[in-house]
PDB file of N, CA and C in Angstrom:
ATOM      1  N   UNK A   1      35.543  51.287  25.632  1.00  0.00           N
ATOM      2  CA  UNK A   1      34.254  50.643  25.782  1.00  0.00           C
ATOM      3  C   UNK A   1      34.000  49.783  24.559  1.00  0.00           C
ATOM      4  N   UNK A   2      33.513  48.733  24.481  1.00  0.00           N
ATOM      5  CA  UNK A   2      32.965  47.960  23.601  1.00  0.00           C
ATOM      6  C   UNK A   2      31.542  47.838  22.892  1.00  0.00           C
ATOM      7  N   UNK A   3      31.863  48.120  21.639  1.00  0.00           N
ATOM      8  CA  UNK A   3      30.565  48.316  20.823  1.00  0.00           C
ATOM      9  C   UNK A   3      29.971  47.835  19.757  1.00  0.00           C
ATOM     10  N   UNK A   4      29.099  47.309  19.500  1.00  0.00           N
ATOM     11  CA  UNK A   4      28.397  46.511  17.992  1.00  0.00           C
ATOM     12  C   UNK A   4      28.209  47.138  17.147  1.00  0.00           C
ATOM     13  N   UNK A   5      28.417  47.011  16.157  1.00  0.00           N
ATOM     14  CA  UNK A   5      27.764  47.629  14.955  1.00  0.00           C
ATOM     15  C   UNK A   5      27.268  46.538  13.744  1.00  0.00           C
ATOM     16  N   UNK A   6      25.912  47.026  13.799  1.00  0.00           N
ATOM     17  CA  UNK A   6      25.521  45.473  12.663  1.00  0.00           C
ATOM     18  C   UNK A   6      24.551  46.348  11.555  1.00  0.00           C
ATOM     19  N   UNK A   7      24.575  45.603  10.406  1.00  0.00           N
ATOM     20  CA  UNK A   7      23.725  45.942   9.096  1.00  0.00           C
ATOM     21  C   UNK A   7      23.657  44.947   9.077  1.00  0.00           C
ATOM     22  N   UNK A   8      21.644  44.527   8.423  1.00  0.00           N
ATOM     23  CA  UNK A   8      21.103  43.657   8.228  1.00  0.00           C
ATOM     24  C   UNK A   8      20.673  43.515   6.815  1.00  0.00           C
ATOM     25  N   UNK A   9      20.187  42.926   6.418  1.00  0.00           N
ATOM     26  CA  UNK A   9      19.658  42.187   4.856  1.00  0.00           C
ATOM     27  C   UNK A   9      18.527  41.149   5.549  1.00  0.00           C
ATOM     28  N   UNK A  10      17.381  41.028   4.811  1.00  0.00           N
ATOM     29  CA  UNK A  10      16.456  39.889   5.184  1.00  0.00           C
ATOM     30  C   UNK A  10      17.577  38.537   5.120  1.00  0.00           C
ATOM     31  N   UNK A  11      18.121  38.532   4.160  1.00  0.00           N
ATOM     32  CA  UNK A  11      18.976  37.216   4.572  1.00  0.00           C
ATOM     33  C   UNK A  11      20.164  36.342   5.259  1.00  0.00           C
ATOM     34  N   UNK A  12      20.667  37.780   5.574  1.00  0.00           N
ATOM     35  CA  UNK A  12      22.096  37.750   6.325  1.00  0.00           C
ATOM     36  C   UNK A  12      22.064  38.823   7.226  1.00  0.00           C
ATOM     37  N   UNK A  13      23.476  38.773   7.990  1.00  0.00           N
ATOM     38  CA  UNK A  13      23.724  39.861   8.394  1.00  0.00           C
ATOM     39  C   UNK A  13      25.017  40.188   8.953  1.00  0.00           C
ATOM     40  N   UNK A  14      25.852  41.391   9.023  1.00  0.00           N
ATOM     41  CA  UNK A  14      27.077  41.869   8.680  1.00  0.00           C
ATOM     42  C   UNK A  14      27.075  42.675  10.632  1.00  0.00           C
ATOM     43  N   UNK A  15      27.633  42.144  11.423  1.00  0.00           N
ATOM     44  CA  UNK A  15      28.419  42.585  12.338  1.00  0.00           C
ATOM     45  C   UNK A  15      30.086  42.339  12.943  1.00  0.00           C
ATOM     46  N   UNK A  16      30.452  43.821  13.674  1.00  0.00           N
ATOM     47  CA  UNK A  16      31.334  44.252  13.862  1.00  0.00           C
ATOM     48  C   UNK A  16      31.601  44.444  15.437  1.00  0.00           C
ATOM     49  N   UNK A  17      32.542  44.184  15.870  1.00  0.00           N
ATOM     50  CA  UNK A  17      32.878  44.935  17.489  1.00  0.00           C
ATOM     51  C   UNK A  17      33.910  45.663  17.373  1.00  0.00           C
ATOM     52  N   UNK A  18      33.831  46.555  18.141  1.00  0.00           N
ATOM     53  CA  UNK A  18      34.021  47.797  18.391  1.00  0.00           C
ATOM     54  C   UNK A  18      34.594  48.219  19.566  1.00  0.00           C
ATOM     55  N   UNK A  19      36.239  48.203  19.640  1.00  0.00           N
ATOM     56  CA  UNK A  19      36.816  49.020  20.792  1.00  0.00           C
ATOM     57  C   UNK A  19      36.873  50.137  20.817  1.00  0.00           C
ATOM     58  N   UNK A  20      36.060  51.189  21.328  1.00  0.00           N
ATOM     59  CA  UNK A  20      36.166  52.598  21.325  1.00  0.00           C
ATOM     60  C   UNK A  20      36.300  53.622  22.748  1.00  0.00           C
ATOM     61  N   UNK A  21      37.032  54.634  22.549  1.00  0.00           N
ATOM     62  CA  UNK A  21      37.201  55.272  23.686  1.00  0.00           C
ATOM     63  C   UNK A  21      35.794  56.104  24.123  1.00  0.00           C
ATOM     64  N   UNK A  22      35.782  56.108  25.629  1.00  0.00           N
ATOM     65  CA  UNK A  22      34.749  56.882  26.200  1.00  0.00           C
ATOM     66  C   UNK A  22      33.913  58.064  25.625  1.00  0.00           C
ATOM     67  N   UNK A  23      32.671  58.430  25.330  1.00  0.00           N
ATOM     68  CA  UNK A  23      32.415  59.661  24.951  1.00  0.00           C
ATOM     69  C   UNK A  23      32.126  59.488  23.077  1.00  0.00           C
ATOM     70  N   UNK A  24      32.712  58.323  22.496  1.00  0.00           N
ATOM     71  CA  UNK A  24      32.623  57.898  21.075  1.00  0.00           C
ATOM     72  C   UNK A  24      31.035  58.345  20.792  1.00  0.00           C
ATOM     73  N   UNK A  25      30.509  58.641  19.413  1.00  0.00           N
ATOM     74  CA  UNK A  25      29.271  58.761  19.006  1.00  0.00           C
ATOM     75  C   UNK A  25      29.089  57.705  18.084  1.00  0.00           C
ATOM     76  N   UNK A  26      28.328  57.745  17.755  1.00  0.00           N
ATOM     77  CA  UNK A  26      27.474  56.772  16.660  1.00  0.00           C
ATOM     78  C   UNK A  26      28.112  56.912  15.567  1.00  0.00           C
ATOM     79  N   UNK A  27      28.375  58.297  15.415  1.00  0.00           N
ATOM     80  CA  UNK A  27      28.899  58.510  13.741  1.00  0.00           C
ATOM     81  C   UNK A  27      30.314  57.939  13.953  1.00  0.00           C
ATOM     82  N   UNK A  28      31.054  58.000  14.460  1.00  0.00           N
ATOM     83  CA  UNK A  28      32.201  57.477  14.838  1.00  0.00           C
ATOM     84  C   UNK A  28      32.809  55.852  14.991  1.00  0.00           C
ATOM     85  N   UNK A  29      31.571  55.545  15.771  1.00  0.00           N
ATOM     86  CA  UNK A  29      31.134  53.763  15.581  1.00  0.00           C
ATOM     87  C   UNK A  29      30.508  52.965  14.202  1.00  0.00           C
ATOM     88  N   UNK A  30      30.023  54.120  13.302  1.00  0.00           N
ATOM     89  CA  UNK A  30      29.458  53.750  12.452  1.00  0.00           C
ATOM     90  C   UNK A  30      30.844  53.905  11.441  1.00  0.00           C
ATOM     91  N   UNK A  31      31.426  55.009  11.649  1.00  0.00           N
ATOM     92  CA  UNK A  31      32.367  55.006  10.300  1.00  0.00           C
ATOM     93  C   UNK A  31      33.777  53.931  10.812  1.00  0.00           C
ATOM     94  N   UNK A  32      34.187  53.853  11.805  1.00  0.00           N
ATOM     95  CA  UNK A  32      34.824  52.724  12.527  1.00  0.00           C
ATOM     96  C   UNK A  32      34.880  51.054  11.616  1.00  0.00           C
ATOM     97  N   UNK A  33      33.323  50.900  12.122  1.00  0.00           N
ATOM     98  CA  UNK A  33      32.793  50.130  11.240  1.00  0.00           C
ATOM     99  C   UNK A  33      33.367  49.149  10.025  1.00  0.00           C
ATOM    100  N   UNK A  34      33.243  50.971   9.243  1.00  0.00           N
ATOM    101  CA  UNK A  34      33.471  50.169   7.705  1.00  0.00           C
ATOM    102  C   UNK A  34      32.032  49.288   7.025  1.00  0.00           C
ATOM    103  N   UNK A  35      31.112  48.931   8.058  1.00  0.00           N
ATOM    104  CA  UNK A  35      29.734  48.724   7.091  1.00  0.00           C
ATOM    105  C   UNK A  35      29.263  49.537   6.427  1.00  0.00           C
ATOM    106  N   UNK A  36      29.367  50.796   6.380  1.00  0.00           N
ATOM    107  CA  UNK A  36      28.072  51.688   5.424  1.00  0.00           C
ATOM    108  C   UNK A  36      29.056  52.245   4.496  1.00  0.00           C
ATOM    109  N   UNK A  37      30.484  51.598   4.037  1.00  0.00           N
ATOM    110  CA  UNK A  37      31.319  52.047   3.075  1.00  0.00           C
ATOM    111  C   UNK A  37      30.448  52.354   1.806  1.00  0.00           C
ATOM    112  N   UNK A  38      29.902  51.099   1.726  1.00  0.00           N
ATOM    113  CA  UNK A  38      29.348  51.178   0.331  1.00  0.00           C
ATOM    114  C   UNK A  38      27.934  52.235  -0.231  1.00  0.00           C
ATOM    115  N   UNK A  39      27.157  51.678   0.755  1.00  0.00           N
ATOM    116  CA  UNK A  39      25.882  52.732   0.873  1.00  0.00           C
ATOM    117  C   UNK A  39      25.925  53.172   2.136  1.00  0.00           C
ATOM    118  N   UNK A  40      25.316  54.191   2.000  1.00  0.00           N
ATOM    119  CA  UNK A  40      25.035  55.355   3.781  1.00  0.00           C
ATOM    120  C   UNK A  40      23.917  54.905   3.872  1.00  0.00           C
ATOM    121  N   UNK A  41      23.767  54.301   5.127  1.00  0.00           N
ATOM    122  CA  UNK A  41      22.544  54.130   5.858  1.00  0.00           C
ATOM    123  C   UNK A  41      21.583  55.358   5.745  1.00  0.00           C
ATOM    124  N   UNK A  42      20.283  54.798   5.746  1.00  0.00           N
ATOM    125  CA  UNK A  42      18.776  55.572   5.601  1.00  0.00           C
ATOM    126  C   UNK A  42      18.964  56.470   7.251  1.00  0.00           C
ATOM    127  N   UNK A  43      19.183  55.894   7.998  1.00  0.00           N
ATOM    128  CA  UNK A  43      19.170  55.985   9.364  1.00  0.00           C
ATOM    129  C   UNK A  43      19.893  55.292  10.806  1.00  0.00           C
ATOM    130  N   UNK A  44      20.078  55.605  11.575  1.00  0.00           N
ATOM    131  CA  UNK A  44      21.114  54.854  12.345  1.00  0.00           C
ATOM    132  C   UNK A  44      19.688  54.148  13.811  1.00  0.00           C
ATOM    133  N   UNK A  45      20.075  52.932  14.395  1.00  0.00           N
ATOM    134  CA  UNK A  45      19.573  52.880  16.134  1.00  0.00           C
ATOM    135  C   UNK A  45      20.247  52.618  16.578  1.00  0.00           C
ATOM    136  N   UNK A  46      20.435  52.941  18.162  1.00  0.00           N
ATOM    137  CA  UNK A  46      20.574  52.241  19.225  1.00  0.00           C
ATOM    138  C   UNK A  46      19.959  51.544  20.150  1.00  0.00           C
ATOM    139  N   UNK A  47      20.025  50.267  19.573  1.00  0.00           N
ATOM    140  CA  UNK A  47      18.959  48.673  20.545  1.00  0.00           C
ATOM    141  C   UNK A  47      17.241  49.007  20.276  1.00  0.00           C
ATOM    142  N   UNK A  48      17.229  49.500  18.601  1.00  0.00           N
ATOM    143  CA  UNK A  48      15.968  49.580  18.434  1.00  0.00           C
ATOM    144  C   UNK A  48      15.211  50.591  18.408  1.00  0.00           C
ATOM    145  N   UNK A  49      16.021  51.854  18.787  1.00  0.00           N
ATOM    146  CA  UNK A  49      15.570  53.218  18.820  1.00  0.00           C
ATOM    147  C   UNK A  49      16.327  54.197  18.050  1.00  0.00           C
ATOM    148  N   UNK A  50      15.566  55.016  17.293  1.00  0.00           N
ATOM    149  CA  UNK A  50      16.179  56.072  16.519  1.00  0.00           C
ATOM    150  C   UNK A  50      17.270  56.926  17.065  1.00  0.00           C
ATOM    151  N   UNK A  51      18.658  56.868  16.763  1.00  0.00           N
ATOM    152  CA  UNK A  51      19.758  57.872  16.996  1.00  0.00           C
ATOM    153  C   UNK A  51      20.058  58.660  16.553  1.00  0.00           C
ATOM    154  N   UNK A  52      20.369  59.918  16.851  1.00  0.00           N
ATOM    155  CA  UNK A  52      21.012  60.720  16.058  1.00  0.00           C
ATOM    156  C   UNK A  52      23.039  60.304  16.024  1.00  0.00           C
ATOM    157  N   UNK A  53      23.214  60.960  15.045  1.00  0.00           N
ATOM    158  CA  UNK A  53      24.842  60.264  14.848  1.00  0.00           C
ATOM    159  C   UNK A  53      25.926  61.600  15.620  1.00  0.00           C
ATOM    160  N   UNK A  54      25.309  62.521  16.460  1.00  0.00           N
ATOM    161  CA  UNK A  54      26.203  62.803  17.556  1.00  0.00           C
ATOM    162  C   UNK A  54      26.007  62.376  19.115  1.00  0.00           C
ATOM    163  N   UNK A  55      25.090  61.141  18.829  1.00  0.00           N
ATOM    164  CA  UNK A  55      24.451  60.628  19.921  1.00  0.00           C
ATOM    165  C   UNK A  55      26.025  59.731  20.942  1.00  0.00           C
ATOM    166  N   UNK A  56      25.975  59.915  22.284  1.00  0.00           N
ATOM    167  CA  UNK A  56      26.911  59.397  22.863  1.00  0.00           C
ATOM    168  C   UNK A  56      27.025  57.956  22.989  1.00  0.00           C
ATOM    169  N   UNK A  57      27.350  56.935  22.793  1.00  0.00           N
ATOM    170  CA  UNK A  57      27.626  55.557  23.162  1.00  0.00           C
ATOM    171  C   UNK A  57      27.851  55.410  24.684  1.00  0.00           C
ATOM    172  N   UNK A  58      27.335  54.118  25.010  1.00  0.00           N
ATOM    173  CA  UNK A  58      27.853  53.962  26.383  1.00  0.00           C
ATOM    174  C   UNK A  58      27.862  51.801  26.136  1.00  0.00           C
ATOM    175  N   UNK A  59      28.829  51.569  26.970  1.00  0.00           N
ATOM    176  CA  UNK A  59      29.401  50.163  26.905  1.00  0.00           C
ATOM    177  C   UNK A  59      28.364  49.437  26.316  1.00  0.00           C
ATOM    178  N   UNK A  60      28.587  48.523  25.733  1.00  0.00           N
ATOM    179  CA  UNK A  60      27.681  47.623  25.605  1.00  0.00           C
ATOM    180  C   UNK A  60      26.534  48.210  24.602  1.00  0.00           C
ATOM    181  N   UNK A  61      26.549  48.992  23.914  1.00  0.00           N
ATOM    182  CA  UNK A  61      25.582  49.506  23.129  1.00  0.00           C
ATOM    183  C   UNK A  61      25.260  48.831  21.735  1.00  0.00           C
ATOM    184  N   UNK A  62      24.268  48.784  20.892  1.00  0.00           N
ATOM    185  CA  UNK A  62      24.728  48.002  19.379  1.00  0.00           C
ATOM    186  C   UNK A  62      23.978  49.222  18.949  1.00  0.00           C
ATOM    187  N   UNK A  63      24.645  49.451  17.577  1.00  0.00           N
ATOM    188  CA  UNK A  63      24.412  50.444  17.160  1.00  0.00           C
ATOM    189  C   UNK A  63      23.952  49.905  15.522  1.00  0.00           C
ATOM    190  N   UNK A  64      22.797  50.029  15.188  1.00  0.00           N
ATOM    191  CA  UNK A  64      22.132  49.229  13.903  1.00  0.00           C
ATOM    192  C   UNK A  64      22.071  50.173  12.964  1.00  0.00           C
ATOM    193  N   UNK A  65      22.234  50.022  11.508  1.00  0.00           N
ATOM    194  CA  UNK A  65      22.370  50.522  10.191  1.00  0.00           C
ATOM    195  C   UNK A  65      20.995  50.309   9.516  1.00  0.00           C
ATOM    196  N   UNK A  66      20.172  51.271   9.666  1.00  0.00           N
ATOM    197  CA  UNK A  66      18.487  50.774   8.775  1.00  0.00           C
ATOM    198  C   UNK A  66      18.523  50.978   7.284  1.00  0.00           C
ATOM    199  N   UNK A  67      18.631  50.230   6.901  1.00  0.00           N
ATOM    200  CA  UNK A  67      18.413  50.489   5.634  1.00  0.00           C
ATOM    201  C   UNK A  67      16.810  50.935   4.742  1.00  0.00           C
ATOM    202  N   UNK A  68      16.992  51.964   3.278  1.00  0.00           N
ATOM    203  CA  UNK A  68      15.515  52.638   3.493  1.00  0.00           C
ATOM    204  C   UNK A  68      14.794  51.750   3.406  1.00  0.00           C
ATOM    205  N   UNK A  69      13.420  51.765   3.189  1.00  0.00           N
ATOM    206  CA  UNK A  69      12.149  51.138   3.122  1.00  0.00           C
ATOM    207  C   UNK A  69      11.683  51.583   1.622  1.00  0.00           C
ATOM    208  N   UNK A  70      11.310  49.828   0.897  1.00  0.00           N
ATOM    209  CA  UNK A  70      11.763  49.548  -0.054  1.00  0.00           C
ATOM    210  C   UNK A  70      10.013  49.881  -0.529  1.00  0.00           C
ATOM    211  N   UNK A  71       9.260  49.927  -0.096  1.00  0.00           N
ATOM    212  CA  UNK A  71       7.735  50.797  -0.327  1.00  0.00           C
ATOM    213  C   UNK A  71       7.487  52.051   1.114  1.00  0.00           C
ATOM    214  N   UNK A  72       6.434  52.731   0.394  1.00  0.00           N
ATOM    215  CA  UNK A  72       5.630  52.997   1.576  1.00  0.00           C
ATOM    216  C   UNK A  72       4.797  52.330   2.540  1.00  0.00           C
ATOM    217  N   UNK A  73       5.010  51.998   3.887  1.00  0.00           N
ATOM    218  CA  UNK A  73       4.267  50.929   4.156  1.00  0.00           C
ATOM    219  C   UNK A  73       2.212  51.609   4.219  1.00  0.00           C
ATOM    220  N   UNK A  74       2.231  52.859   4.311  1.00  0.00           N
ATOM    221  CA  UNK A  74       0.877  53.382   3.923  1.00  0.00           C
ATOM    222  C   UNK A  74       0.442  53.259   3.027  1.00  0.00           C
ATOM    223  N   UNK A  75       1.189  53.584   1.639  1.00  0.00           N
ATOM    224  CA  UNK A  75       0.324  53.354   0.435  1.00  0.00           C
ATOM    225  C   UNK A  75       0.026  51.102   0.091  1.00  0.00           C
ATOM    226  N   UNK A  76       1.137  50.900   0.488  1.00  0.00           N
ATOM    227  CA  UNK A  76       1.078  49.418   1.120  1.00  0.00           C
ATOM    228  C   UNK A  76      -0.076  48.934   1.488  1.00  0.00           C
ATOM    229  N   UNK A  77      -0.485  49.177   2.112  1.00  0.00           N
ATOM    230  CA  UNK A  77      -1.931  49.153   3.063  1.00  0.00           C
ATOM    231  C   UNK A  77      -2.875  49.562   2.356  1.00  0.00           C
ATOM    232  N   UNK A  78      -2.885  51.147   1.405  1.00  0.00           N
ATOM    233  CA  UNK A  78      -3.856  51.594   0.842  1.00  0.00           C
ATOM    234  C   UNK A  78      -4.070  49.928  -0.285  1.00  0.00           C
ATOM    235  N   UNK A  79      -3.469  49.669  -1.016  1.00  0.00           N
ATOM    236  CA  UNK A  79      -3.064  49.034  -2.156  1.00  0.00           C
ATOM    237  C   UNK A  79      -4.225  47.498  -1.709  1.00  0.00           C
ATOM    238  N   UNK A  80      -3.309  46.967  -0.712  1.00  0.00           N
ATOM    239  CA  UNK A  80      -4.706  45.618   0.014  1.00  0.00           C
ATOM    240  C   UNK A  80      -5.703  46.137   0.089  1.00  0.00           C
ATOM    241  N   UNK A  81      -5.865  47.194   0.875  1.00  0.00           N
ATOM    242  CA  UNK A  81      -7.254  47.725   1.330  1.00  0.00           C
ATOM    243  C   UNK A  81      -8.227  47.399   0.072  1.00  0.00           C
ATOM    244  N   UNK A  82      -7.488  48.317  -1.275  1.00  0.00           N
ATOM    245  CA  UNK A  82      -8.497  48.645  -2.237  1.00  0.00           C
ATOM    246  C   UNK A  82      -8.587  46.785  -3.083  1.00  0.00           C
ATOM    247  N   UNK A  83      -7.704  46.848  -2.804  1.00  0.00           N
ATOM    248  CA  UNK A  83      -8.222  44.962  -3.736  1.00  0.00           C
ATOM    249  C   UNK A  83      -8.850  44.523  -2.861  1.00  0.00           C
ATOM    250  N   UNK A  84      -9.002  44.261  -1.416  1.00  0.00           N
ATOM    251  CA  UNK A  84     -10.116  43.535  -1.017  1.00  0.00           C
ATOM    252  C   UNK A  84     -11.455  44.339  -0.797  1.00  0.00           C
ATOM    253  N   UNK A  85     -11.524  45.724  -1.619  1.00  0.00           N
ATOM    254  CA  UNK A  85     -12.754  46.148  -1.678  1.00  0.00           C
ATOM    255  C   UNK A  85     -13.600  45.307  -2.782  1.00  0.00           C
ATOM    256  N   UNK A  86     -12.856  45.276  -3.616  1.00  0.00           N
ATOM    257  CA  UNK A  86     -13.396  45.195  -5.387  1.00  0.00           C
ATOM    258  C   UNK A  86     -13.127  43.624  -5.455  1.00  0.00           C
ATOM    259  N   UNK A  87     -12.695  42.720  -4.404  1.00  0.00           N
ATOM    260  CA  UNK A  87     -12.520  41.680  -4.539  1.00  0.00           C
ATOM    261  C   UNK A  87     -14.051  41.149  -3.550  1.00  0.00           C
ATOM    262  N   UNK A  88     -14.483  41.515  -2.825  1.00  0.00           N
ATOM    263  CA  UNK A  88     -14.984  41.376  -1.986  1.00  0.00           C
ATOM    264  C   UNK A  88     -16.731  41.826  -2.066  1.00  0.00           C
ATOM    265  N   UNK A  89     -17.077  42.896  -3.261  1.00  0.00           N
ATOM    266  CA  UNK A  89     -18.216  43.441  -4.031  1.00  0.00           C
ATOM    267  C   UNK A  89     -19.088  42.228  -4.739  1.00  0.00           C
TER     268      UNK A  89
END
């Protein structure tokens, strides 16, 4: 079966295809790969949804490399919130 595997960067981005036999998992497609040599992914998807990495593949699948999150996007929010309080007084 044939499979994607891509890691992104805001500015680029690094994909792979993937001939793999029936029944393949994520972790398998992912180490296949060779993208997350360097760093281990925060987390893995499939087409946008959270996977686990004994998750089964099926044809045609892309299997994405998230990398972590470089703030909290809550305290993020707290942070605007409070400057446009005191900006806004």
């Amino acid at each position: 079966m044939r499979i994607e595997v891509v890691l992104a960067w805001p500015d680029r981005y690094s994909s792979v295809q993937l001939e793999l036999p029936d029944g393949a998992t994520v972790a398998e497609a992912v180490a296949r790969s060779g993208l997350a040599a360097e760093h281990a992914p925060a987390a893995h998807a499939v087409h946008g949804l959270i996977a686990r990495p004994d998750q089964v593949l099926r044809e045609g699948d892309r299997v994405e490399l998230l990398r972590p999150l470089l703030s909290d996007p809550k305290q993020t929010r707290r942070r605007r919130a409070d400057s446009g309080k005191k900006s806004g007084e």
